[in-house]
Protein backbone atom coordinates (compact mmCIF):
# COMPACT_ATOMS: atom_id res chain seq x y z
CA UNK A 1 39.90 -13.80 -1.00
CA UNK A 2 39.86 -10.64 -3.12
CA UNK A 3 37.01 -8.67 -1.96
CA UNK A 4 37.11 -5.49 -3.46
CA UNK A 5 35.86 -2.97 -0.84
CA UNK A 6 35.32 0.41 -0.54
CA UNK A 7 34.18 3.30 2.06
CA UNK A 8 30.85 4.33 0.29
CA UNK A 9 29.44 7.45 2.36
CA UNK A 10 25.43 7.97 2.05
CA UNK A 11 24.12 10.35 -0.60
CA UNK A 12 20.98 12.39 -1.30
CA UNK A 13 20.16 10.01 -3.73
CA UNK A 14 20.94 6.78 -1.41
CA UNK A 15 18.50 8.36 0.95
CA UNK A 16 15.93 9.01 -1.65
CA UNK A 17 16.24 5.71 -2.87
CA UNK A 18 14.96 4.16 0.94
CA UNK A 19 11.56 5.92 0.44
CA UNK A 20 10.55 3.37 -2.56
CA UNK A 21 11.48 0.19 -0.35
CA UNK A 22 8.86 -2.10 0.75
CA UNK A 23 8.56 -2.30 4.65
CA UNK A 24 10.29 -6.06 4.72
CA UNK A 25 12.52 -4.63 7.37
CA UNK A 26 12.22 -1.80 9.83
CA UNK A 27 15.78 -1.26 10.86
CA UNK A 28 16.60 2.42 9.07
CA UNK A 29 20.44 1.38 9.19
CA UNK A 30 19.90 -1.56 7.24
CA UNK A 31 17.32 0.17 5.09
CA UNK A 32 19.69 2.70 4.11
CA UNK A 33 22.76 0.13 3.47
CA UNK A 34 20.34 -1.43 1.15
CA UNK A 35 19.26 1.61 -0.86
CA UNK A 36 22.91 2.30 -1.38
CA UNK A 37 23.86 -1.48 -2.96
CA UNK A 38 20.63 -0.76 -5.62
CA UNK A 39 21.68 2.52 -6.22
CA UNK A 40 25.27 2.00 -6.58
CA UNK A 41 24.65 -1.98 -8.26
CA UNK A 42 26.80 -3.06 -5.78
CA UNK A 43 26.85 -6.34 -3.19
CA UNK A 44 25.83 -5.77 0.06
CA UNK A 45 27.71 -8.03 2.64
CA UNK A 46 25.00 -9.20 5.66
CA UNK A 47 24.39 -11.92 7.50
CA UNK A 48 20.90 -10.37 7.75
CA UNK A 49 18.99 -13.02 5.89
CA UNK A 50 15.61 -10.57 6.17
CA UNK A 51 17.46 -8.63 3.63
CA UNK A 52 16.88 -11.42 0.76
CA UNK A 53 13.37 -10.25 0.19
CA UNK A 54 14.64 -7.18 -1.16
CA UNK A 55 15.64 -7.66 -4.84
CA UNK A 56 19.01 -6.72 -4.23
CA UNK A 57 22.08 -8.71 -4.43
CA UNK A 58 23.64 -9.72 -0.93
CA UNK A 59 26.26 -12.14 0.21
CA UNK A 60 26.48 -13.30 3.69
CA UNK A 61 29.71 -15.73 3.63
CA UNK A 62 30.57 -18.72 1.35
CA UNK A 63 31.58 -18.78 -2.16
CA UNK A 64 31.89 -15.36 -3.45
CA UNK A 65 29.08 -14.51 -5.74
């Protein structure tokens, strides 16, 4: 499987970017994971399916996408 992965620590701007979420989940961890895959265009890996109202991309297992 060649996931490409990286450490991605949490910037100013990551943090901004979980004040213009919608309220689809309350968990600040996850809310702040989730700012950094739109900021940063990247895939966020989750099995948290609450995540997939967010128009983000996410992949939980399976095919990579």
């Amino acid at each position: 499987m060649g996931l490409d992965l990286a450490h991605l620590p949490v910037s100013a701007e990551h943090a901004h970017g979980v004040q213009d979420l919608p309220w689809h989940h309350r968990l600040s961890f996850h809310r702040i994971l989730l700012a950094q895959s739109l900021v940063e265009g990247c895939t966020l890996v989750t099995a948290d399916r609450t995540l997939d109202a967010y128009d983000a991309p996410t992949w939980w297992g399976g095919p990579l996408p």
